[in-house]
Protein backbone atom coordinates (compact mmCIF):
# COMPACT_ATOMS: atom_id res chain seq x y z
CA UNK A 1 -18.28 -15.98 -11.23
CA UNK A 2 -18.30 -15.30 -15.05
CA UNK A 3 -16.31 -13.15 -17.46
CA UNK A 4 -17.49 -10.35 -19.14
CA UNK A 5 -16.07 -9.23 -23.01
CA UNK A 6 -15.65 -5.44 -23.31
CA UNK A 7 -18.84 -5.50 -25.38
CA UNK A 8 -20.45 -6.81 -22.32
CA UNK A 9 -21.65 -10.05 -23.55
CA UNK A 10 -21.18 -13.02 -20.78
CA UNK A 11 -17.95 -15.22 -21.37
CA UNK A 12 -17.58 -18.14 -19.56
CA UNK A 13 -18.17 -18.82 -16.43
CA UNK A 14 -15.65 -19.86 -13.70
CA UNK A 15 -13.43 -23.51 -13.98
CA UNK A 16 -15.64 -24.66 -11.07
CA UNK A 17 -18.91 -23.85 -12.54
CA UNK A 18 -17.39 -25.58 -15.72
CA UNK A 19 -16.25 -28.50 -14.46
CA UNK A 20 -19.72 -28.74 -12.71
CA UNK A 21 -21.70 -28.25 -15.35
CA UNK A 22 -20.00 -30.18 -17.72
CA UNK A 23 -19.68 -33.17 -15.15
CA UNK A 24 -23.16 -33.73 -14.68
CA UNK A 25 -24.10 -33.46 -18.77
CA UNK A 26 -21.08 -36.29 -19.43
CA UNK A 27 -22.40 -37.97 -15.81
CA UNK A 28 -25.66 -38.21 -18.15
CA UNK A 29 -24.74 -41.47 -19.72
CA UNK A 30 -23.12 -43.69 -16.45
CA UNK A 31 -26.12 -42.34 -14.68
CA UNK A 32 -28.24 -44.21 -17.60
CA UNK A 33 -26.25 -47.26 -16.84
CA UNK A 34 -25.82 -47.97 -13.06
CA UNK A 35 -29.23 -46.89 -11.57
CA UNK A 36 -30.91 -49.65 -12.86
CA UNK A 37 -27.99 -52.09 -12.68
CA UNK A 38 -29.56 -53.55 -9.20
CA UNK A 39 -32.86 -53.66 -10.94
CA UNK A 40 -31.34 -56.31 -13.67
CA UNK A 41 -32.14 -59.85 -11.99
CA UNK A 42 -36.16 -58.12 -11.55
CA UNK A 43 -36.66 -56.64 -15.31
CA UNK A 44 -35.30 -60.10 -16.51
CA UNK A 45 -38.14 -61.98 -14.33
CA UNK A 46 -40.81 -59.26 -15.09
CA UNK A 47 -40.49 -59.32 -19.16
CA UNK A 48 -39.60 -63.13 -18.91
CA UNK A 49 -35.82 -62.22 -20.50
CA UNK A 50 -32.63 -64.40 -20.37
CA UNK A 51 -29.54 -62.99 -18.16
CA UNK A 52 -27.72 -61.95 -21.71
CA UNK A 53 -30.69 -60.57 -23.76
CA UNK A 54 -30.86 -58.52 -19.92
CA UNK A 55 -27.45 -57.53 -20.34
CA UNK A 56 -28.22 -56.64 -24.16
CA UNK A 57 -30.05 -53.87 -22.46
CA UNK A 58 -26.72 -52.40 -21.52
CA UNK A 59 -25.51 -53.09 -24.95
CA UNK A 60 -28.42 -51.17 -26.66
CA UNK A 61 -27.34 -47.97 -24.30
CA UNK A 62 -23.79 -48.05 -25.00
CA UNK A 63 -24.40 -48.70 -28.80
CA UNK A 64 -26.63 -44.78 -28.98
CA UNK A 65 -24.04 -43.70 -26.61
CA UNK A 66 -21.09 -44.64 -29.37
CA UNK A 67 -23.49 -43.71 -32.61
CA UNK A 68 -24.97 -40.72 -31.51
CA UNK A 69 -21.66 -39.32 -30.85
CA UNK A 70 -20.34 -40.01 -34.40
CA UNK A 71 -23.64 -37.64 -35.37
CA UNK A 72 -23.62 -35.24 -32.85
CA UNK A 73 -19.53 -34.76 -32.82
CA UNK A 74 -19.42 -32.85 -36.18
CA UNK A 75 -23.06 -31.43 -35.61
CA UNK A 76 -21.62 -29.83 -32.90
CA UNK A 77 -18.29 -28.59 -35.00
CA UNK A 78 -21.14 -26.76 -37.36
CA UNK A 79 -23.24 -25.10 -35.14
CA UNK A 80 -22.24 -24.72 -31.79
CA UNK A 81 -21.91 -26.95 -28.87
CA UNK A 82 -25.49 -25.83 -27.13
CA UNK A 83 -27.76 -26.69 -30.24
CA UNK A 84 -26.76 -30.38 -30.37
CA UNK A 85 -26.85 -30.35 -26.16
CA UNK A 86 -30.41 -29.46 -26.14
CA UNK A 87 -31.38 -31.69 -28.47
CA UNK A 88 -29.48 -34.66 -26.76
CA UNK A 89 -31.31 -33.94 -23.74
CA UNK A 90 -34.77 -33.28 -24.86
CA UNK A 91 -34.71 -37.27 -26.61
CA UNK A 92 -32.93 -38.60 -23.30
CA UNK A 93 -36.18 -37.11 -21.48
CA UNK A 94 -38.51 -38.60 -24.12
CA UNK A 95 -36.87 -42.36 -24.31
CA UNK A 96 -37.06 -42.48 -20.55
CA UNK A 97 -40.19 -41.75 -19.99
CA UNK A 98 -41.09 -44.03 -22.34
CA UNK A 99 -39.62 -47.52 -20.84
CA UNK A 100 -42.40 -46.80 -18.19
CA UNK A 101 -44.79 -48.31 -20.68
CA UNK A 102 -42.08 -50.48 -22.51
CA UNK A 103 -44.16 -53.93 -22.91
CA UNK A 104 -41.39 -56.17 -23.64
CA UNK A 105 -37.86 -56.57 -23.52
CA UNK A 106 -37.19 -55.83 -27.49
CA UNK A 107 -39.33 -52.32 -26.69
CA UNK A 108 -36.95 -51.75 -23.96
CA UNK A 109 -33.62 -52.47 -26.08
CA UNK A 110 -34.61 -50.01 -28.66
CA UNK A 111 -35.64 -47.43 -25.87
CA UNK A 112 -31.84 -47.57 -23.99
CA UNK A 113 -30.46 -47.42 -27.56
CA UNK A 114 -32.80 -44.09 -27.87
CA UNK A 115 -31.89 -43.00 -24.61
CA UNK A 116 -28.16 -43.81 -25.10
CA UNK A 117 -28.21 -41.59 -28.09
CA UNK A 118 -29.66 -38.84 -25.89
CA UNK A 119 -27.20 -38.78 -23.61
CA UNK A 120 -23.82 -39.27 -25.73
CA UNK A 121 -24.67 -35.49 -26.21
CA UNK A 122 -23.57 -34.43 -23.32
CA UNK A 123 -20.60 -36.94 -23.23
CA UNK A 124 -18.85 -35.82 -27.03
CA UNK A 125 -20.04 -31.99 -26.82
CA UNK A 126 -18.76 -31.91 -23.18
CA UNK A 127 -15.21 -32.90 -24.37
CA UNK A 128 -15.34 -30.66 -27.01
CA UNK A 129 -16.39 -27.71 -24.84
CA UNK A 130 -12.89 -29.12 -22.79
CA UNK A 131 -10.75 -28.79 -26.07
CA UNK A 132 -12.38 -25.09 -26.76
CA UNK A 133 -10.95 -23.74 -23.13
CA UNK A 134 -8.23 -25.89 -22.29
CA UNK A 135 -5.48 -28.18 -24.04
CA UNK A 136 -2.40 -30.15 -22.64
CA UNK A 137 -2.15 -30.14 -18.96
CA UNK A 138 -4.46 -28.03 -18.30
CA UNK A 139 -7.15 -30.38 -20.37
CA UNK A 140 -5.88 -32.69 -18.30
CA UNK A 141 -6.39 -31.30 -15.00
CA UNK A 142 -10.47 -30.45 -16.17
CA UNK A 143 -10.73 -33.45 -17.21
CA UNK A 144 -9.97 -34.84 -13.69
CA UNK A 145 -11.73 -32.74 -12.81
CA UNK A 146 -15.39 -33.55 -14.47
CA UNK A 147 -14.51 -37.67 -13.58
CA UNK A 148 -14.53 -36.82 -9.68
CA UNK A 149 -17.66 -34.58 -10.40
CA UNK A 150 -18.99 -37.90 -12.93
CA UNK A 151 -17.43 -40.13 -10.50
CA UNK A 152 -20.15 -39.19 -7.83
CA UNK A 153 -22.97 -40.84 -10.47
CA UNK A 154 -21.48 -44.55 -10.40
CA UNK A 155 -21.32 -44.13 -6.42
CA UNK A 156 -24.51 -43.09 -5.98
CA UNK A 157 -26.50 -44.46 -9.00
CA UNK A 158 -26.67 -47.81 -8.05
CA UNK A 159 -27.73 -47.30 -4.36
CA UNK A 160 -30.03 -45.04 -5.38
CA UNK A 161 -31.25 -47.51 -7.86
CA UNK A 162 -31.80 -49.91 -4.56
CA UNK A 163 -33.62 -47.54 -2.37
CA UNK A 164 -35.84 -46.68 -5.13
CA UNK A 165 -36.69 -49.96 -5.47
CA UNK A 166 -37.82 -49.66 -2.39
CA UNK A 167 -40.85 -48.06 -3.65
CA UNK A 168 -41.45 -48.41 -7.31
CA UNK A 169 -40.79 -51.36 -9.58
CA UNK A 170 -37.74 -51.11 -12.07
CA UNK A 171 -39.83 -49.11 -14.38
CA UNK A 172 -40.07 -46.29 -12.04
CA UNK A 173 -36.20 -46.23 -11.95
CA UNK A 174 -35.98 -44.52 -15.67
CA UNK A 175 -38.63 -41.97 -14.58
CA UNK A 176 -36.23 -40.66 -12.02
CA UNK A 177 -33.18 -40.79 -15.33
CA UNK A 178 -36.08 -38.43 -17.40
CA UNK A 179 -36.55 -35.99 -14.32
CA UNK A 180 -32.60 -35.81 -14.32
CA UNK A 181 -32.71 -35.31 -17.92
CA UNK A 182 -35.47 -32.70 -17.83
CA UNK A 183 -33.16 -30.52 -15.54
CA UNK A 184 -30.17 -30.72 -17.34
CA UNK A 185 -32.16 -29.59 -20.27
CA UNK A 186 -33.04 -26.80 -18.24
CA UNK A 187 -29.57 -26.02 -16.86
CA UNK A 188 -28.29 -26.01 -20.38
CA UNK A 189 -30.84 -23.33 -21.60
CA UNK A 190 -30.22 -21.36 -18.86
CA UNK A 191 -26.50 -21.98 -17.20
CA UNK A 192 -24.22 -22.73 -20.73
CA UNK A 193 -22.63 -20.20 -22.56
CA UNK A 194 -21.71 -21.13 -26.42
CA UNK A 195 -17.96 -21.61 -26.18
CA UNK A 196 -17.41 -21.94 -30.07
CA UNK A 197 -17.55 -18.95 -32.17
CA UNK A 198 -18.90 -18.80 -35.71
CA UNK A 199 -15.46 -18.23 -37.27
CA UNK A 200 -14.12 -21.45 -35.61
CA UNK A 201 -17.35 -23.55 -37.03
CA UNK A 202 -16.67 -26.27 -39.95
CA UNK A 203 -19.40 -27.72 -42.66
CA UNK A 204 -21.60 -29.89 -41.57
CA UNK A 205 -21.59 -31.42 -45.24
CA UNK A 206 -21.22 -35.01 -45.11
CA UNK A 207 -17.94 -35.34 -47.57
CA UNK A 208 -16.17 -32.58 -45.31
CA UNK A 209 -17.05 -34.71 -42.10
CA UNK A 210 -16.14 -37.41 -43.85
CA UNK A 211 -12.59 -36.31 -44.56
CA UNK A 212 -12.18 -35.29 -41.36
CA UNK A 213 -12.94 -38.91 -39.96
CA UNK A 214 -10.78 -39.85 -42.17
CA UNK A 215 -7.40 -37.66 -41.75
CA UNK A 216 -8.36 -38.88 -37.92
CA UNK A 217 -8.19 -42.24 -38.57
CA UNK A 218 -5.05 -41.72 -41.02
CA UNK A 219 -3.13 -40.34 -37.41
CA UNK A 220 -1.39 -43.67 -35.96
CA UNK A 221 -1.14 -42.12 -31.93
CA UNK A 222 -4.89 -40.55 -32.04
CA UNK A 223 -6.07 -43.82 -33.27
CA UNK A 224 -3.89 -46.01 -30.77
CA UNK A 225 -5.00 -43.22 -27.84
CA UNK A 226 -8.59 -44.09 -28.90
CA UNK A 227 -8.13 -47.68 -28.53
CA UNK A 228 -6.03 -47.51 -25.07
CA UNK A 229 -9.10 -45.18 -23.66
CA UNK A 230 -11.73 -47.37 -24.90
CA UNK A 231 -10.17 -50.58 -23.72
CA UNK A 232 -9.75 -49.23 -20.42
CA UNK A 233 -13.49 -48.45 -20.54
CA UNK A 234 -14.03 -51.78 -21.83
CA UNK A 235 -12.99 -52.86 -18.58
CA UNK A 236 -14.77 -50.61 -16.73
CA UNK A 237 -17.96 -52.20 -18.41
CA UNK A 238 -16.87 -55.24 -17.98
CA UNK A 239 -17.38 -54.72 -13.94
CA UNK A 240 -20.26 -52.75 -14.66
CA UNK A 241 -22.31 -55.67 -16.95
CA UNK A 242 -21.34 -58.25 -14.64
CA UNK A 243 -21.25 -56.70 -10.75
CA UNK A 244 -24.83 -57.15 -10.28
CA UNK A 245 -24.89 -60.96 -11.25
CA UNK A 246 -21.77 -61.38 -9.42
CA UNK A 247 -22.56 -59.84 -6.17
CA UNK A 248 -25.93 -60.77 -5.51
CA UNK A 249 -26.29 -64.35 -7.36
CA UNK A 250 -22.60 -65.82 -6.63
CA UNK A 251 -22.37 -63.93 -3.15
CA UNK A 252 -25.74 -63.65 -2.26
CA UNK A 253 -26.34 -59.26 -1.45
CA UNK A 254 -29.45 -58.05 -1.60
CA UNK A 255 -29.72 -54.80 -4.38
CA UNK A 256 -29.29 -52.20 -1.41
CA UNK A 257 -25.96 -53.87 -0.39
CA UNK A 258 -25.04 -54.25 -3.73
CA UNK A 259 -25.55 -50.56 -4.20
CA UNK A 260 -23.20 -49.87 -1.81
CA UNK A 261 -20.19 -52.04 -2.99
CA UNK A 262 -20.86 -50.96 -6.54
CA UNK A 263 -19.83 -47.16 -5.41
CA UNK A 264 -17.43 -48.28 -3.27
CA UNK A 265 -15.64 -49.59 -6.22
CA UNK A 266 -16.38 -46.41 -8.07
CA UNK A 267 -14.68 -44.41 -5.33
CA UNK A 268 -11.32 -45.94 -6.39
CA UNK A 269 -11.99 -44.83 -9.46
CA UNK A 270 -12.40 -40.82 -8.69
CA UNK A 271 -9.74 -41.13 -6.18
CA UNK A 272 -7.63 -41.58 -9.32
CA UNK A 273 -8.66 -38.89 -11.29
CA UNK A 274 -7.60 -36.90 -8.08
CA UNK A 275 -4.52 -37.74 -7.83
CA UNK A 276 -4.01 -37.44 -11.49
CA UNK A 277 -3.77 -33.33 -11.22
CA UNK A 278 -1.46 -33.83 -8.94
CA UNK A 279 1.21 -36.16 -10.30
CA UNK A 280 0.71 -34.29 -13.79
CA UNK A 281 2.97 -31.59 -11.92
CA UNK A 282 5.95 -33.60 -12.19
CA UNK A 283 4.88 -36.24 -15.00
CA UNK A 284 3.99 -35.94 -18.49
CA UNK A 285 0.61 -37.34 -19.24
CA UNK A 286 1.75 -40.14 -21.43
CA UNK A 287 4.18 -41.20 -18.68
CA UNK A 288 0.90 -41.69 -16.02
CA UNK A 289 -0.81 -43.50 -18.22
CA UNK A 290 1.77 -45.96 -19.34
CA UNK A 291 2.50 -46.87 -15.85
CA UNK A 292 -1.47 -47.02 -15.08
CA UNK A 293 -1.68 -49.59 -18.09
CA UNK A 294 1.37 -51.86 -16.90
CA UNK A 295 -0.03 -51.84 -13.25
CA UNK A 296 -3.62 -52.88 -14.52
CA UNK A 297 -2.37 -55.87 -16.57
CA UNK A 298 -0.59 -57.08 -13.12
CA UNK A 299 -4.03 -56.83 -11.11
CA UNK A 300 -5.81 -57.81 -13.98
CA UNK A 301 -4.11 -60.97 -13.85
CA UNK A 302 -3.56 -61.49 -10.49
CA UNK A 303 -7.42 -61.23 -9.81
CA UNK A 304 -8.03 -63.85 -12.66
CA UNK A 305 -5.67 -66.41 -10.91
CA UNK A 306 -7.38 -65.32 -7.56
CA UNK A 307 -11.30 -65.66 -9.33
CA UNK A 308 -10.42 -68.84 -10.92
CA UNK A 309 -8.71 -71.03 -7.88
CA UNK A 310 -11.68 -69.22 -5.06
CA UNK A 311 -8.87 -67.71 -2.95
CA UNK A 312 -9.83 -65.34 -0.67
CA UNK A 313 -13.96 -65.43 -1.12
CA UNK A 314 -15.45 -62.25 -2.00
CA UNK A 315 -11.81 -59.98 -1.02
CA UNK A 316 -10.29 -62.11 -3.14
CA UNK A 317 -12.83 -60.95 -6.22
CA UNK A 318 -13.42 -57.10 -5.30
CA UNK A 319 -9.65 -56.33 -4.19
CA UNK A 320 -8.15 -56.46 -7.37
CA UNK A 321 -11.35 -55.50 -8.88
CA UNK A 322 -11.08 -51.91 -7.14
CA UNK A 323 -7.18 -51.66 -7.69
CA UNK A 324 -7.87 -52.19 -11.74
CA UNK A 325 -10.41 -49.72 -11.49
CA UNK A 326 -7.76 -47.14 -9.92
CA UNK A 327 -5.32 -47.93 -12.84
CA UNK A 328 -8.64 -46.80 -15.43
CA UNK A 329 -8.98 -44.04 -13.31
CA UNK A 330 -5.37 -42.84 -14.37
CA UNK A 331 -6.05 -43.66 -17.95
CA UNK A 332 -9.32 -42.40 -18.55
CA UNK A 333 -8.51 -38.66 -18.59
CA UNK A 334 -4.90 -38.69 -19.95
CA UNK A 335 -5.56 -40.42 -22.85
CA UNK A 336 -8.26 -38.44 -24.53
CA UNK A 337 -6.41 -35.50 -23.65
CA UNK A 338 -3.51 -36.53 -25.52
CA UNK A 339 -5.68 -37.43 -28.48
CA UNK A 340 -7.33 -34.31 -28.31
CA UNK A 341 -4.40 -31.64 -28.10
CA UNK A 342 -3.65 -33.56 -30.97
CA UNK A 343 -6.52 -31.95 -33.27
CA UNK A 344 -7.78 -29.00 -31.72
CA UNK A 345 -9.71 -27.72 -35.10
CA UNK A 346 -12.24 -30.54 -34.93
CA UNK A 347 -12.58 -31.07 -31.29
CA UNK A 348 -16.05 -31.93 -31.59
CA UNK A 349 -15.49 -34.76 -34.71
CA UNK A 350 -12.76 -36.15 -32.79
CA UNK A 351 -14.31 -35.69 -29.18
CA UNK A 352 -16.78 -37.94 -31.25
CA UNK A 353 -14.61 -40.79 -32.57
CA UNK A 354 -13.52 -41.20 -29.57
CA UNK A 355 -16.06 -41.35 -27.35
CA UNK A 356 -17.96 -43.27 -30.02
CA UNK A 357 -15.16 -45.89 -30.25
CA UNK A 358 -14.93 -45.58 -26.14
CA UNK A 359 -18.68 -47.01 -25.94
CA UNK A 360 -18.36 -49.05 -28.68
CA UNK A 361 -15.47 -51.15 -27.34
CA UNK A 362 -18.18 -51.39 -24.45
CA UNK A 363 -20.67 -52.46 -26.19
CA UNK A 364 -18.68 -55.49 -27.25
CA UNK A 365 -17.19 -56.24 -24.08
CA UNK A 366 -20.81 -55.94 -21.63
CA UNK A 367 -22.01 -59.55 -23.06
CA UNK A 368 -18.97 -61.08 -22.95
CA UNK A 369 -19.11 -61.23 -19.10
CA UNK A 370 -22.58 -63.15 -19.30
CA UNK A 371 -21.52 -65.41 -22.27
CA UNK A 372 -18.46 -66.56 -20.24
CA UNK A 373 -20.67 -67.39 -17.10
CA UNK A 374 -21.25 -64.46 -15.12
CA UNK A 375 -19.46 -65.41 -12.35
CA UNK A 376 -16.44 -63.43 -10.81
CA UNK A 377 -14.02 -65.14 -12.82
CA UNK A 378 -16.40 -64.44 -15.97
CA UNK A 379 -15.86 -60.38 -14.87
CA UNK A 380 -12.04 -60.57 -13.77
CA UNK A 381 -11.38 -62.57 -17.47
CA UNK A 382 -12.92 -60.03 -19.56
CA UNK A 383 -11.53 -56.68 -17.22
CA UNK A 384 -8.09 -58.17 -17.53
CA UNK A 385 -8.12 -59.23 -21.19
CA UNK A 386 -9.32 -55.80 -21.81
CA UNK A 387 -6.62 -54.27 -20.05
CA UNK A 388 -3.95 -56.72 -21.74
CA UNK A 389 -5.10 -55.71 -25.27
CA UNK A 390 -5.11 -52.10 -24.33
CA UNK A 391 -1.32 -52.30 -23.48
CA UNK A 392 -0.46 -53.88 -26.75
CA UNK A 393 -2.25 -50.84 -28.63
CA UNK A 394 -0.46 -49.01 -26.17
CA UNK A 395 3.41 -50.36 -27.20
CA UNK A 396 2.55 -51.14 -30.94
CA UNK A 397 0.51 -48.17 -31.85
CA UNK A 398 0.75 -44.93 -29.47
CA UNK A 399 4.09 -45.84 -28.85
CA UNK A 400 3.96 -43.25 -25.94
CA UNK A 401 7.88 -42.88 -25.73
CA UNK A 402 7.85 -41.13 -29.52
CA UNK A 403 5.08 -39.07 -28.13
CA UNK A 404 5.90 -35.01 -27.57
CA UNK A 405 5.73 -33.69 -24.39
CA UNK A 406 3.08 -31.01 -23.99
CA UNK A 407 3.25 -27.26 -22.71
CA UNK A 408 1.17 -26.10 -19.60
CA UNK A 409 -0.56 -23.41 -21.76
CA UNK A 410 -4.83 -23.45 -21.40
CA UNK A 411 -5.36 -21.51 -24.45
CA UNK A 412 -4.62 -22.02 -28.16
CA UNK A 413 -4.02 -18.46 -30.02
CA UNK A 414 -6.88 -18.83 -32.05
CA UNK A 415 -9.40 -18.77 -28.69
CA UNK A 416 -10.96 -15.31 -28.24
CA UNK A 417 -11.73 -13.67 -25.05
CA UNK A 418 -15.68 -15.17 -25.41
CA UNK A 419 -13.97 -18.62 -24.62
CA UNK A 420 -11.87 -17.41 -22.18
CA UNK A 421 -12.36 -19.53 -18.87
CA UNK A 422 -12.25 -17.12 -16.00
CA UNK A 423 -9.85 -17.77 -12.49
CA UNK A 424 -11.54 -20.07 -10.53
């Protein structure tokens, strides 16, 4: 279902199509990261690579993920969000195909940083589409939303990764991520209304995007949301760079069973995001995520103690694991929406220092896991430090308790009926 404005352009289409849409452009970028994630033990052996120049791999992805948001955030604020999507897509399709022929593992680094760059596209515009149709709750809710229809990538990337290896060598893996690529470029051209109109477009200058980094980075709670969202994803990473060593070096599963307890962990994850509509009917935003924070510090640490001693074999590593991963999964979509109500007349600049600062926080974190032994107390170290800093940003910076509480309206009264979302 789609709008229609009385001149009989198309609006929108419905919240579903939207959140499915948008889901699988931002699903883009984890999709990039987990399918080869079984494949990391064989591309090491094949281009004769060390475990952490492996993991670099990872780091090269999220480092275009963070820097081609910081581009394509205020490219997008200048001339639409569908210019800079199909663009982001078209290089994701090109760096893909391209680590087919990759010769060595330095080729390869600069390819995922290529790729990464293709894909953060889909993650900064996608927010910023969010921001044009919905703020507060309701951003919220979509939000939600687009995790549980991203959440279905981590589940089934990695397995997918295994049974393809069935088949084809690693290499074969990123010709599957340009295929995927190729028809999101398609759906884009053809499924995507433009959802920012020309009177609502900034300069693309660089001193004007430069001032608006800057008034961003001048706003104490935006800047302490920002760090709280990318700390929780620096855990996330933290369990993605290190599951695969983990679980088939310390305990022994072959990539297809690996596969499998990778998504089941990311299942706790969108079960989270679920829930998260639901509780923001009685609870403020900040409130959720405050208590998500608090609760992953006390699993976080509990699974180090747990990691470190060898209680409880391999429940005793992926039981807290998946509980911390439920507490991100209450973080991850309240805290960019409460940075993002926050500045609703750059939604694509701050969509991209954000997400930029999300995946750069990653980046750090992946090779910390392998420098600290990639073992399961390596992982449970890093996901609960990460968690442990986050809360301090959370208490010393956001301080969430000065923070307003926001309205249940989905539209701001500048938004005209061409970026009007439709009933679902």
């Amino acid at each position: 279902m789609t709008t229609t404005t009385a001149a009989g352009r198309s609006a929108v289409p419905s919240r579903l199509r939207i959140a499915l849409i948008l889901g699988a452009l931002i699903a883009l970028g984890p999709l990039t990261i987990d399918t080869y994630l079984p494949a990391l033990p064989a591309v090491g052996a094949d281009l004769g690579a060390s475990e952490t120049t492996v993991q670099l791999t990872l780091t090269g992805t999220l480092i275009g993920l963070a820097l081609g948001q910081i581009l394509i955030g205020p490219l997008s604020d200048a001339w639409g969000r569908r210019r800079p999507l199909i663009a982001g897509a078209a290089l994701h399709v090109l760096a893909s195909a391209a680590v087919f022929i990759a010769p060595s593992i330095e080729v390869l680094g600069v390819l995922r940083v290529l790729q990464g760059v293709g894909a953060s596209a889909g993650a900064v515009v996608g927010l910023a589409i969010v921001r044009d149709l919905f703020v507060g709750r309701a951003a919220a809710t979509m939000l939600s939303r687009l995790i549980l229809v991203m959440g279905a990538f981590p589940v089934i990337a990695p397995t997918l990764g295994g049974v393809l290896l069935n088949w084809v060598s690693w290499r074969g893996v990123f010709l599957f991520l340009a295929v995927y690529g190729l028809v999101m470029l398609v759906v884009v051209t053809m499924g995507l209304p433009e959802t920012l109109p020309a009177h609502r477009r900034r300069s693309a200058r660089f001193g004007p995007t430069m001032r608006t980094y800057g008034s961003l980075l001048k706003d104490r709670p935006f800047v302490g949301l920002v760090l709280v969202a990318g700390l929780a994803m620096a855990a996330l990473f933290s369990y993605v760079s290190g599951a695969a060593f983990v679980y088939q070096q310390q305990f022994g599963m072959s990539q297809q069973v690996f596969g499998l307890f990778f998504g089941a962990g990311a299942i706790w994850l969108v079960v989270a995001t679920q829930l998260n509509p639901v509780l923001l009917r009685w609870f403020e935003p900040r409130q959720i995520m405050t208590v998500a924070m608090i609760a992953g510090v006390g699993v976080g640490v509990v699974g180090v103690l747990l990691a470190t001693f060898g209680v409880g074999g391999l429940a005793g590593v992926v039981g807290p694991v998946w509980a911390l991963l439920l507490c991100c999964g209450f973080v991850l979509p309240n805290a960019p929406a409460l940075a993002l109500a926050r500045h609703g007349e750059a939604a694509g600049t701050a969509s991209a220092l954000l997400g930029s600062l999300q995946f750069g926080i990653g980046a750090v974190t992946s090779p910390v896991v392998g420098l600290l032994g990639n073992d399961a107390r390596a992982m449970a170290l890093s996901m609960a430090g990460a968690m442990v800093l986050g809360l301090i940003a959370l208490v010393t910076v956001v301080r969430p308790w000065q923070l307003p509480d926001i309205n249940d309206d989905e539209m701001t009264e500048d938004r005209t009926d061409e970026t009007a979302p439709a009933a679902a």
